[in-house]
PDB file of N, CA and C in Angstrom:
ATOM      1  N   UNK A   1      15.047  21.690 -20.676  1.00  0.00           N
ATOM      2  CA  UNK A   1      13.987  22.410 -19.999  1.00  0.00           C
ATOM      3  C   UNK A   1      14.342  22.539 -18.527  1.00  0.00           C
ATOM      4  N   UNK A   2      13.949  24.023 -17.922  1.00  0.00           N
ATOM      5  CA  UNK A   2      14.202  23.751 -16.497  1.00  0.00           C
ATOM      6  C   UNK A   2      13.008  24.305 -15.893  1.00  0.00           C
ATOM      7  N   UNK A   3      13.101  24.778 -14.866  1.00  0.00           N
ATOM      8  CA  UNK A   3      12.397  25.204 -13.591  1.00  0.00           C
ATOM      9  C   UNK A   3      11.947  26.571 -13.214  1.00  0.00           C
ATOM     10  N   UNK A   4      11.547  27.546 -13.297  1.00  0.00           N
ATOM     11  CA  UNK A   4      11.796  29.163 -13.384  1.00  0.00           C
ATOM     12  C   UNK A   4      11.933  29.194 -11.740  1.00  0.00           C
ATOM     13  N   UNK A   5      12.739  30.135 -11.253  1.00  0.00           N
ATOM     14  CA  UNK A   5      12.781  30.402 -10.347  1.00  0.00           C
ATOM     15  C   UNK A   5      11.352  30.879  -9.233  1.00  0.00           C
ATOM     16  N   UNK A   6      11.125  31.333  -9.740  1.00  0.00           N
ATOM     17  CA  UNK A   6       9.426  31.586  -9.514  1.00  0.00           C
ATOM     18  C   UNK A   6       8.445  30.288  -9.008  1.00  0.00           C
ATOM     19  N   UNK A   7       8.497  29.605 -10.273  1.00  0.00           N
ATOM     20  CA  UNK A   7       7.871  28.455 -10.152  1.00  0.00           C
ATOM     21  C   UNK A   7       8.682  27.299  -8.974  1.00  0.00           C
ATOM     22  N   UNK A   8       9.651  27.492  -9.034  1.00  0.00           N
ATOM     23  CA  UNK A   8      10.552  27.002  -7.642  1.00  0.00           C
ATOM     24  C   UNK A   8       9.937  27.381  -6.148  1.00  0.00           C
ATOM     25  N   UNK A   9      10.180  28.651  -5.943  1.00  0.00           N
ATOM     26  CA  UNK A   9       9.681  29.651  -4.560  1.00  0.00           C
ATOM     27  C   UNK A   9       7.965  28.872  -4.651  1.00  0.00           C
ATOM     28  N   UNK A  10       7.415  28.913  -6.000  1.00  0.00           N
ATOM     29  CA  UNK A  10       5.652  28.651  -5.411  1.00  0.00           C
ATOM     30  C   UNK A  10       5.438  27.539  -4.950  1.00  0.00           C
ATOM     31  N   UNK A  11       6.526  26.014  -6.027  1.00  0.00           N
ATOM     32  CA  UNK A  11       6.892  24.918  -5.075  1.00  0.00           C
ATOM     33  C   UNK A  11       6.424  24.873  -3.901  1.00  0.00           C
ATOM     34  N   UNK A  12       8.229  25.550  -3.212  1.00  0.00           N
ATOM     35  CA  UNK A  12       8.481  25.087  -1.773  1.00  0.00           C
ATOM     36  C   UNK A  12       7.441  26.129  -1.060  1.00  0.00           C
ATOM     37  N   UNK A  13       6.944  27.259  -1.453  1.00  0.00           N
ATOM     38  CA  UNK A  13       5.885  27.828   0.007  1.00  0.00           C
ATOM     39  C   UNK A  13       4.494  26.752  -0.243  1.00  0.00           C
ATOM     40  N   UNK A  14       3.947  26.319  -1.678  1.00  0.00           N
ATOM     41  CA  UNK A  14       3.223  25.119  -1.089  1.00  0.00           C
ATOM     42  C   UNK A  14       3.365  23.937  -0.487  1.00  0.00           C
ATOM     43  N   UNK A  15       5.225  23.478  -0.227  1.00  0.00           N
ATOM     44  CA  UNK A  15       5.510  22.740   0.676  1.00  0.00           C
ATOM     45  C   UNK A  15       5.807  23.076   2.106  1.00  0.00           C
ATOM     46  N   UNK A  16       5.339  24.203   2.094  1.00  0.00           N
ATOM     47  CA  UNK A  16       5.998  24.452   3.168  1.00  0.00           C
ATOM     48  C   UNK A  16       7.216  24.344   3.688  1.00  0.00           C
ATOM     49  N   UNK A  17       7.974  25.007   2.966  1.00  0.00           N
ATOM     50  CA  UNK A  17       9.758  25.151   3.161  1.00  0.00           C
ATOM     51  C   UNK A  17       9.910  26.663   2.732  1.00  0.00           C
ATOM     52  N   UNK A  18      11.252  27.071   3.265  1.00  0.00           N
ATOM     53  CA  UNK A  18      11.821  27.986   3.390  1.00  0.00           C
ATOM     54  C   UNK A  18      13.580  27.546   3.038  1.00  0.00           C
ATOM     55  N   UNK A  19      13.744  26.991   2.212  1.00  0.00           N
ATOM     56  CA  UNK A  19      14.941  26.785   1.578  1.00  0.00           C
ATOM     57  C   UNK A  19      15.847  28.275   1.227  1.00  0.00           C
ATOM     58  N   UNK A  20      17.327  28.430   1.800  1.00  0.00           N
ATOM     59  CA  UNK A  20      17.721  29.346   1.616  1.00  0.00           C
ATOM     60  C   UNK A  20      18.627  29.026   0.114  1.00  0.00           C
ATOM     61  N   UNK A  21      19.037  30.331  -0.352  1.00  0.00           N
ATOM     62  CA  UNK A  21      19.566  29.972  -1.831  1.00  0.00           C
ATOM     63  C   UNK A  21      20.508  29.115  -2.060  1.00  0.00           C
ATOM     64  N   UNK A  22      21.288  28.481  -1.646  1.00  0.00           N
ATOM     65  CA  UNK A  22      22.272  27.771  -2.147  1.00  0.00           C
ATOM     66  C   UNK A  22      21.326  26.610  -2.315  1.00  0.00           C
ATOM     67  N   UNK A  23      19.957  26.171  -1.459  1.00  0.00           N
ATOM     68  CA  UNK A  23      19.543  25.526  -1.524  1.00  0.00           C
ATOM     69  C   UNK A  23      18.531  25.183  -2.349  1.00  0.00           C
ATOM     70  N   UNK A  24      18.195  26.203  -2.913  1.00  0.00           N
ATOM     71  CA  UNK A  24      17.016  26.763  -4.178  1.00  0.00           C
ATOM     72  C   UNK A  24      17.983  26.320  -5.138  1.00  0.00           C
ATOM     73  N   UNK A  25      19.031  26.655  -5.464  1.00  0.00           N
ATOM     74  CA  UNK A  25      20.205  26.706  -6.413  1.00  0.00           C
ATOM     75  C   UNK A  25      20.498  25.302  -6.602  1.00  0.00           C
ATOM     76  N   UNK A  26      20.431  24.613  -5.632  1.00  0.00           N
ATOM     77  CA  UNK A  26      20.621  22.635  -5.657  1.00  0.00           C
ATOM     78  C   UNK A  26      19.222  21.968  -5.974  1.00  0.00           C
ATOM     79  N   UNK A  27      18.280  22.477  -5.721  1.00  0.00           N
ATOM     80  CA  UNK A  27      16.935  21.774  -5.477  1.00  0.00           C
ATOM     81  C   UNK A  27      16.352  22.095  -7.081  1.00  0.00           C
ATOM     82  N   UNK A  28      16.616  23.618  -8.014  1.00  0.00           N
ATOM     83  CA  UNK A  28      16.367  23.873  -9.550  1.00  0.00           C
ATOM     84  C   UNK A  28      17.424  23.111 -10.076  1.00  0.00           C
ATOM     85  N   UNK A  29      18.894  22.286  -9.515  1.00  0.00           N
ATOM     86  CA  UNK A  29      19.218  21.549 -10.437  1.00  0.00           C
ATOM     87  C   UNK A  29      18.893  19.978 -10.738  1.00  0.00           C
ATOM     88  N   UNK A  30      18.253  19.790  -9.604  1.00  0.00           N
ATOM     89  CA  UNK A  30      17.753  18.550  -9.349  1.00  0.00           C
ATOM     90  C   UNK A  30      16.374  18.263 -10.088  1.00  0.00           C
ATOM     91  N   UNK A  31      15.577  19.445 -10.009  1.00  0.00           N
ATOM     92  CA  UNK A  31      14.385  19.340 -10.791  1.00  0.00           C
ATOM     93  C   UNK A  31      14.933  19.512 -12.077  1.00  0.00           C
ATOM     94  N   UNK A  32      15.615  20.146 -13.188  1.00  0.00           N
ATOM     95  CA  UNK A  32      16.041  20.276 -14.062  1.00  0.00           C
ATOM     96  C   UNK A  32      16.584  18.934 -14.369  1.00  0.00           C
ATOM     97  N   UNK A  33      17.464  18.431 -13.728  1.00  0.00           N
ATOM     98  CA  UNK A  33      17.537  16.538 -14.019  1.00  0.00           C
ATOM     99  C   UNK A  33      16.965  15.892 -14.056  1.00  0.00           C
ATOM    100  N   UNK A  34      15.754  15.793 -13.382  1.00  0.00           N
ATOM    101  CA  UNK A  34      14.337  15.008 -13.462  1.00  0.00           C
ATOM    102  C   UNK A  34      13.739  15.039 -14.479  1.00  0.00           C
ATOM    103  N   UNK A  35      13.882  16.506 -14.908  1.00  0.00           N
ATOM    104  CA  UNK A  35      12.407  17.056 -16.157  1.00  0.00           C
ATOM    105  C   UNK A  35      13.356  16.745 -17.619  1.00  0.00           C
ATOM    106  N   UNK A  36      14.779  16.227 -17.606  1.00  0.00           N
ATOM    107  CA  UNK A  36      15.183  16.009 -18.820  1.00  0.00           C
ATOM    108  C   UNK A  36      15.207  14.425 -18.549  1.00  0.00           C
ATOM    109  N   UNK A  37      15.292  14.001 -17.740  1.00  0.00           N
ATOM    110  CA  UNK A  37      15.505  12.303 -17.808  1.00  0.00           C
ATOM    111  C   UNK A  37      13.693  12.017 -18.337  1.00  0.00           C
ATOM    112  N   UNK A  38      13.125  12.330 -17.974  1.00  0.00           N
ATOM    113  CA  UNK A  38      11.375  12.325 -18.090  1.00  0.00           C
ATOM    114  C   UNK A  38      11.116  12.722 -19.476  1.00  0.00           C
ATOM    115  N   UNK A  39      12.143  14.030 -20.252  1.00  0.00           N
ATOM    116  CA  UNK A  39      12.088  13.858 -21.888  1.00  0.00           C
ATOM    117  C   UNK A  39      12.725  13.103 -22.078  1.00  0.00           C
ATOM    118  N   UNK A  40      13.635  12.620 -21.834  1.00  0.00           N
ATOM    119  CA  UNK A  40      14.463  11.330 -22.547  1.00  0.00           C
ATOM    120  C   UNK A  40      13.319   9.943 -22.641  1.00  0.00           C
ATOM    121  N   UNK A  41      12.769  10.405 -21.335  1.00  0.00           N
ATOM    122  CA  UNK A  41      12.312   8.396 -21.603  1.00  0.00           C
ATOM    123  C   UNK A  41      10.483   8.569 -22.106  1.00  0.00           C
ATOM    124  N   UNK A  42      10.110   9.950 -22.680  1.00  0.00           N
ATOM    125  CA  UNK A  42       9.011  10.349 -23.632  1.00  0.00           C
ATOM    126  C   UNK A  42       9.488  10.005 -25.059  1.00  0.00           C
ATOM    127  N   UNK A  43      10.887   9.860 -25.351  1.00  0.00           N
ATOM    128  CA  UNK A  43      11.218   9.268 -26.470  1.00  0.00           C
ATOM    129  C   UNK A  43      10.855   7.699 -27.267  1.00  0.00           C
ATOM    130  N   UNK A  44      10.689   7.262 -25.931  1.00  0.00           N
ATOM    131  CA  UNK A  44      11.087   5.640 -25.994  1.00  0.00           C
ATOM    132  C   UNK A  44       9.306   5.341 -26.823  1.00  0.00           C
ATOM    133  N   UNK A  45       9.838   4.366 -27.996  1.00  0.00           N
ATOM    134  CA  UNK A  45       8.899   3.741 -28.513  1.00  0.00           C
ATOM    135  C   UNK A  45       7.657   3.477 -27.753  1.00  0.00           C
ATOM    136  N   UNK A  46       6.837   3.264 -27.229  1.00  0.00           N
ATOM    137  CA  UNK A  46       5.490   2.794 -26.462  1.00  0.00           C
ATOM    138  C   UNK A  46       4.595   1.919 -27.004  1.00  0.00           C
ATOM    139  N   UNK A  47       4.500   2.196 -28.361  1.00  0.00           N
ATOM    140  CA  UNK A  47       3.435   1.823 -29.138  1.00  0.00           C
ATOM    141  C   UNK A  47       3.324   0.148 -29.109  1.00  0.00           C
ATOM    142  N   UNK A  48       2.181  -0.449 -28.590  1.00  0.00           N
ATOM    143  CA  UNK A  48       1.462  -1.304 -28.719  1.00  0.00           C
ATOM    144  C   UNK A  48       1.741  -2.013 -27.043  1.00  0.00           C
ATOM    145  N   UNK A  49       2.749  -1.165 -26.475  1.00  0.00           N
ATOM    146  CA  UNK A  49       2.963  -2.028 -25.061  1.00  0.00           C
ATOM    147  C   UNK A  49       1.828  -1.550 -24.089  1.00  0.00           C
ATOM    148  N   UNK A  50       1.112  -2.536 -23.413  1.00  0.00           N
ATOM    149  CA  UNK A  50      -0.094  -2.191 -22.560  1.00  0.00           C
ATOM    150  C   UNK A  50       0.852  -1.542 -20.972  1.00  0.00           C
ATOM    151  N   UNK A  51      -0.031  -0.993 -20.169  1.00  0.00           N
ATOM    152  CA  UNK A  51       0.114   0.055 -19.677  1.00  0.00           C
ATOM    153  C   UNK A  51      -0.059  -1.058 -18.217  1.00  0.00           C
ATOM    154  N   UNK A  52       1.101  -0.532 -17.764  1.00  0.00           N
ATOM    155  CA  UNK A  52       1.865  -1.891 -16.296  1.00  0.00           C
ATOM    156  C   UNK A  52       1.817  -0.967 -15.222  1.00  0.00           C
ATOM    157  N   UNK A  53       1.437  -1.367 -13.774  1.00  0.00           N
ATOM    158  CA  UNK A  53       2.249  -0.896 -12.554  1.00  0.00           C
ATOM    159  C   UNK A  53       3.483  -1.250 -12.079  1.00  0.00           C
ATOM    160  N   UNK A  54       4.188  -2.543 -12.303  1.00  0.00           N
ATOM    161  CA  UNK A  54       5.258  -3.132 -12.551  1.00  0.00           C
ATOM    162  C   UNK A  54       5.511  -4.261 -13.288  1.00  0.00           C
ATOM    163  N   UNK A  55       6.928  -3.960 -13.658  1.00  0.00           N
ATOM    164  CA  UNK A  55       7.321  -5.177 -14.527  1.00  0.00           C
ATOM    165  C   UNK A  55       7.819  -6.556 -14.060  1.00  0.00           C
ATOM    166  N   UNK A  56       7.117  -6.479 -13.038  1.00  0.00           N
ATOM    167  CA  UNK A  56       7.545  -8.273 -12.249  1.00  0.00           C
ATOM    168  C   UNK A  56       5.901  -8.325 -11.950  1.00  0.00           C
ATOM    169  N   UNK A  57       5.608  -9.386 -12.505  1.00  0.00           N
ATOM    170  CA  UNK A  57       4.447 -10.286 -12.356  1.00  0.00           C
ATOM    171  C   UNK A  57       4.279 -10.690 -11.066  1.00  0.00           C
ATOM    172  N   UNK A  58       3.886 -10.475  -9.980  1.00  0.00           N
ATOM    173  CA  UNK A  58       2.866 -10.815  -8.784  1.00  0.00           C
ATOM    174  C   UNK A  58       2.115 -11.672  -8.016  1.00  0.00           C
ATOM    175  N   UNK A  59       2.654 -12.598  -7.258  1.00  0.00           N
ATOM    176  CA  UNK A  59       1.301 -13.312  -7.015  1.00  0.00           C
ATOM    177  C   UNK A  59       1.127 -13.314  -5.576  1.00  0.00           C
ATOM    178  N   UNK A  60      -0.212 -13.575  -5.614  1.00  0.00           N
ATOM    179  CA  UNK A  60      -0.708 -13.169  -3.970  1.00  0.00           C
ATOM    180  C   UNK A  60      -0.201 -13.964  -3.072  1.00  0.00           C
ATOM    181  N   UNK A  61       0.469 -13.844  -2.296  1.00  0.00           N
ATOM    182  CA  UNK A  61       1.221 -14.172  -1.571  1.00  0.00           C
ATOM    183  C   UNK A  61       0.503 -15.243  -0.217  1.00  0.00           C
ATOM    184  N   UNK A  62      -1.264 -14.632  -0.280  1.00  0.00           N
ATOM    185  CA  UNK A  62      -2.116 -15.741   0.490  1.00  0.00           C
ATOM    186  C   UNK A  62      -2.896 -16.554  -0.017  1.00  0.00           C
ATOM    187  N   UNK A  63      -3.722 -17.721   0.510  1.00  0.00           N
ATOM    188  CA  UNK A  63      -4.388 -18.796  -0.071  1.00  0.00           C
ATOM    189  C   UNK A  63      -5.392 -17.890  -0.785  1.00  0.00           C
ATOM    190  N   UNK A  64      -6.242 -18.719  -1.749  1.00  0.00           N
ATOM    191  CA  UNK A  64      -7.111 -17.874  -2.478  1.00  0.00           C
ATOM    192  C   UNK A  64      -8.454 -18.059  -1.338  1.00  0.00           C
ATOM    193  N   UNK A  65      -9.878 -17.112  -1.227  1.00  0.00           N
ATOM    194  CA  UNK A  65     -10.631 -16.858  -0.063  1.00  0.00           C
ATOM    195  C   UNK A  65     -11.564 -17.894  -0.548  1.00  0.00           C
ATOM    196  N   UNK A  66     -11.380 -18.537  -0.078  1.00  0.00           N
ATOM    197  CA  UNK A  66     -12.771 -19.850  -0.170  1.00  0.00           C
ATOM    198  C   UNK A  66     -13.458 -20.419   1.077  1.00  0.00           C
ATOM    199  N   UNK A  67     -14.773 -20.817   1.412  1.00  0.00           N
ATOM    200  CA  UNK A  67     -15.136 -21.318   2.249  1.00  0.00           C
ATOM    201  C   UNK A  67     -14.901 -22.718   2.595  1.00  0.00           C
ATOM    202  N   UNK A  68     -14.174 -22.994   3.401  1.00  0.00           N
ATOM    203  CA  UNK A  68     -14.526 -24.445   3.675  1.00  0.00           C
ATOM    204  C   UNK A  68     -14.659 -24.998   4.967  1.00  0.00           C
ATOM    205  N   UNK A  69     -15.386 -25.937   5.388  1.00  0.00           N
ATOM    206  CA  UNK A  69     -15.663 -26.582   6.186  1.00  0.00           C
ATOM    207  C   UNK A  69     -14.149 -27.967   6.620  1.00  0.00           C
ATOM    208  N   UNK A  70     -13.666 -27.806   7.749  1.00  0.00           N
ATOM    209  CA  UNK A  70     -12.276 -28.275   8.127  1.00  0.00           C
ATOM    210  C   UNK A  70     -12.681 -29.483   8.944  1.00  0.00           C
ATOM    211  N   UNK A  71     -13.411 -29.058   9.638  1.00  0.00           N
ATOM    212  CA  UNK A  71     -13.426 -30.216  11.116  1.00  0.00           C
ATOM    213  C   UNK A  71     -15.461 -29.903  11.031  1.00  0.00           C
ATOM    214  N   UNK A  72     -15.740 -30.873  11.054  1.00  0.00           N
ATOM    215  CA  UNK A  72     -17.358 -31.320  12.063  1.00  0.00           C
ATOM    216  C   UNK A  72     -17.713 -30.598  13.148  1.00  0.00           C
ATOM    217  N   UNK A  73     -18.659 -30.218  13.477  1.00  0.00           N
ATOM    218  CA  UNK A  73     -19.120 -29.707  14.953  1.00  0.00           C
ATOM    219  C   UNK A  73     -18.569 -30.647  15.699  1.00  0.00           C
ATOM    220  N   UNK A  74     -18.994 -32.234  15.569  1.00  0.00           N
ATOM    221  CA  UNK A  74     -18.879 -33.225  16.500  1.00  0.00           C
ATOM    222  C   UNK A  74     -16.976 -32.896  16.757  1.00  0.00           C
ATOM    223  N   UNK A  75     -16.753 -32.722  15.701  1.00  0.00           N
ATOM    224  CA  UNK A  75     -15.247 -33.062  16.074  1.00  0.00           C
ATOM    225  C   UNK A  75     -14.602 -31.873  16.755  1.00  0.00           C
ATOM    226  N   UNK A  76     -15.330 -30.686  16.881  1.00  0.00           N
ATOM    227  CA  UNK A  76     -14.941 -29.846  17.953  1.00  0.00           C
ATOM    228  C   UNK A  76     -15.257 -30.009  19.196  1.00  0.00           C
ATOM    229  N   UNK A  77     -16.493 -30.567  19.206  1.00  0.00           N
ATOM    230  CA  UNK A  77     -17.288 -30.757  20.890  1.00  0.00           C
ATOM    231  C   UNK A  77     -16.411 -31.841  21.391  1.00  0.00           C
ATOM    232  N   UNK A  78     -16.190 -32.678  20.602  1.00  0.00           N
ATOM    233  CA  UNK A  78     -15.622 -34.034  21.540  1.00  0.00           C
ATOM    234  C   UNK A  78     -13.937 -33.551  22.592  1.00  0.00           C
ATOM    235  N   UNK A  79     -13.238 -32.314  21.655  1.00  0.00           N
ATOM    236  CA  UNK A  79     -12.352 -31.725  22.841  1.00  0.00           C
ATOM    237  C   UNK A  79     -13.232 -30.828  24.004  1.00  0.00           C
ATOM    238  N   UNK A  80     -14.557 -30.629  24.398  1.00  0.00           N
ATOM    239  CA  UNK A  80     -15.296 -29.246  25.279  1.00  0.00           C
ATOM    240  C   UNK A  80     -14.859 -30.497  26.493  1.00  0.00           C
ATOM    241  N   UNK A  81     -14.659 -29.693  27.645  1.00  0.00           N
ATOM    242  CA  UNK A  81     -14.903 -30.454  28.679  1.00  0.00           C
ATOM    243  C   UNK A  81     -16.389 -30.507  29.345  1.00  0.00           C
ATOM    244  N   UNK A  82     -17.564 -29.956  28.138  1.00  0.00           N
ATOM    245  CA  UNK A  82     -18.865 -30.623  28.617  1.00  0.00           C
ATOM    246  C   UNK A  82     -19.528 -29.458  27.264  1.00  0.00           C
ATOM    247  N   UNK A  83     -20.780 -30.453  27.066  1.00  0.00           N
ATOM    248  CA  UNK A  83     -21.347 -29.703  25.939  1.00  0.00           C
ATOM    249  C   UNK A  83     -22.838 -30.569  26.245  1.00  0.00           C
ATOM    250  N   UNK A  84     -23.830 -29.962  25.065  1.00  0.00           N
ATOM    251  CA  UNK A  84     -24.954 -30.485  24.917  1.00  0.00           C
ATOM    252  C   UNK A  84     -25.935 -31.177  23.973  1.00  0.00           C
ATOM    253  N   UNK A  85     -24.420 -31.644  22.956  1.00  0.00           N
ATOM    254  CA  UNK A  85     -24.415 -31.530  22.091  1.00  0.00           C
ATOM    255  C   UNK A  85     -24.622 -31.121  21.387  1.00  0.00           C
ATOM    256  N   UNK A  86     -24.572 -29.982  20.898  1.00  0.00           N
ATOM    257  CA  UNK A  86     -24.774 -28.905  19.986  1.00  0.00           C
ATOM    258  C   UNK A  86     -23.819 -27.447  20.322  1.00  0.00           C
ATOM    259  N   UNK A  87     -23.785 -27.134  21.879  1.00  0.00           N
ATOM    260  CA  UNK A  87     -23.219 -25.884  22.031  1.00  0.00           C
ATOM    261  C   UNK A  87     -22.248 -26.599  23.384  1.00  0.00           C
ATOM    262  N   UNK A  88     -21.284 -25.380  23.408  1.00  0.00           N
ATOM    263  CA  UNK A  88     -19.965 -25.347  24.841  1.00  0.00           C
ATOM    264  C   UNK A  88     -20.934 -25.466  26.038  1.00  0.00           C
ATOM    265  N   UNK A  89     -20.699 -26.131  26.983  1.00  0.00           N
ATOM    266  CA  UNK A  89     -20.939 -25.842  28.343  1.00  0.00           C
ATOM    267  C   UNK A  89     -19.739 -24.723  29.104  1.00  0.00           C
ATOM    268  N   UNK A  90     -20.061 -23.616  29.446  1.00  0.00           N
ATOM    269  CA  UNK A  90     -19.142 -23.213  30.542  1.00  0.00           C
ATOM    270  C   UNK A  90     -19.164 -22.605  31.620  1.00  0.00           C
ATOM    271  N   UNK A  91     -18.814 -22.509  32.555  1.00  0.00           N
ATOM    272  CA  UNK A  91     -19.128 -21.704  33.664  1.00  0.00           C
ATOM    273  C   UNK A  91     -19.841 -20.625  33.947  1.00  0.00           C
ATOM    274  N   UNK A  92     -20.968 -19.964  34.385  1.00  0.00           N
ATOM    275  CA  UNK A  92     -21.358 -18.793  34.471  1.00  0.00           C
ATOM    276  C   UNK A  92     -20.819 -17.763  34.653  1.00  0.00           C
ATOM    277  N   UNK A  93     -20.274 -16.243  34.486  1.00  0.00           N
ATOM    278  CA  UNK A  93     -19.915 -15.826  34.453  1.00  0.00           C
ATOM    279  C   UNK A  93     -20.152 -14.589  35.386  1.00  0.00           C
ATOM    280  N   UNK A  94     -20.970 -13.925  34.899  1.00  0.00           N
ATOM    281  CA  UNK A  94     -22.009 -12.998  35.702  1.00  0.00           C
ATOM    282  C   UNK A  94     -23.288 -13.783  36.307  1.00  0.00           C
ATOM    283  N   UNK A  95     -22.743 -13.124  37.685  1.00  0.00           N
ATOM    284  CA  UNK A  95     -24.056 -13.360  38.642  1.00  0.00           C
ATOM    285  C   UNK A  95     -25.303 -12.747  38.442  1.00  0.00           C
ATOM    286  N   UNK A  96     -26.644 -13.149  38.343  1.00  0.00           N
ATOM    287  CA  UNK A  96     -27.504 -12.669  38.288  1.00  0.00           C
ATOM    288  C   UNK A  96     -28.590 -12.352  39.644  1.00  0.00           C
ATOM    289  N   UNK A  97     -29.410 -11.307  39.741  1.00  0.00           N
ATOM    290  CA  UNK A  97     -30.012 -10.063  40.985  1.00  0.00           C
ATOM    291  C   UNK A  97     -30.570 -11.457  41.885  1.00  0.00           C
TER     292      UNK A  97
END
């Protein structure tokens, strides 16, 4: 199976190309190799194999998302260089009128 020339030209003006012929002439043989490797592998048995995005198994590469509690309030305040116990003490920032 190949490519009609036609159907080539409607291709590339919806890609936006302007391929001159030698290049039309390389680009219908390339699609013509594609569209028979694609019947070749419509041959291949299928039946009963479930339907993959890839054939290497995956794993998430980060911790799984869980909440947890690491350190105490207390045990953060005790590095503040002043607190109230409960919240940071820090410098004012903006002056007020």
């Amino acid at each position: 199976m190949s490519i009609s020339t036609q159907e080539l030209n409607h291709l590339c003006k919806l890609a936006k190309l302007s391929p001159d012929e030698q290049t039309l002439t390389k680009i219908n043989s390339q699609f013509t190799d594609i569209i028979n490797y694609i019947d070749t592998l419509s041959e291949a048995n299928t039946e009963g194999v479930a339907p993959l995005y890839s054939p290497v198994f995956h794993e998430s590469a980060v911790r799984e998302d869980k909440a947890t509690r690491r350190q105490t309030p207390d045990q953060i305040l005790k590095n503040a260089p002043e607190t109230d116990g409960t919240y940071f003490i820090v410098p004012r920032i903006v002056e007020g009128n």
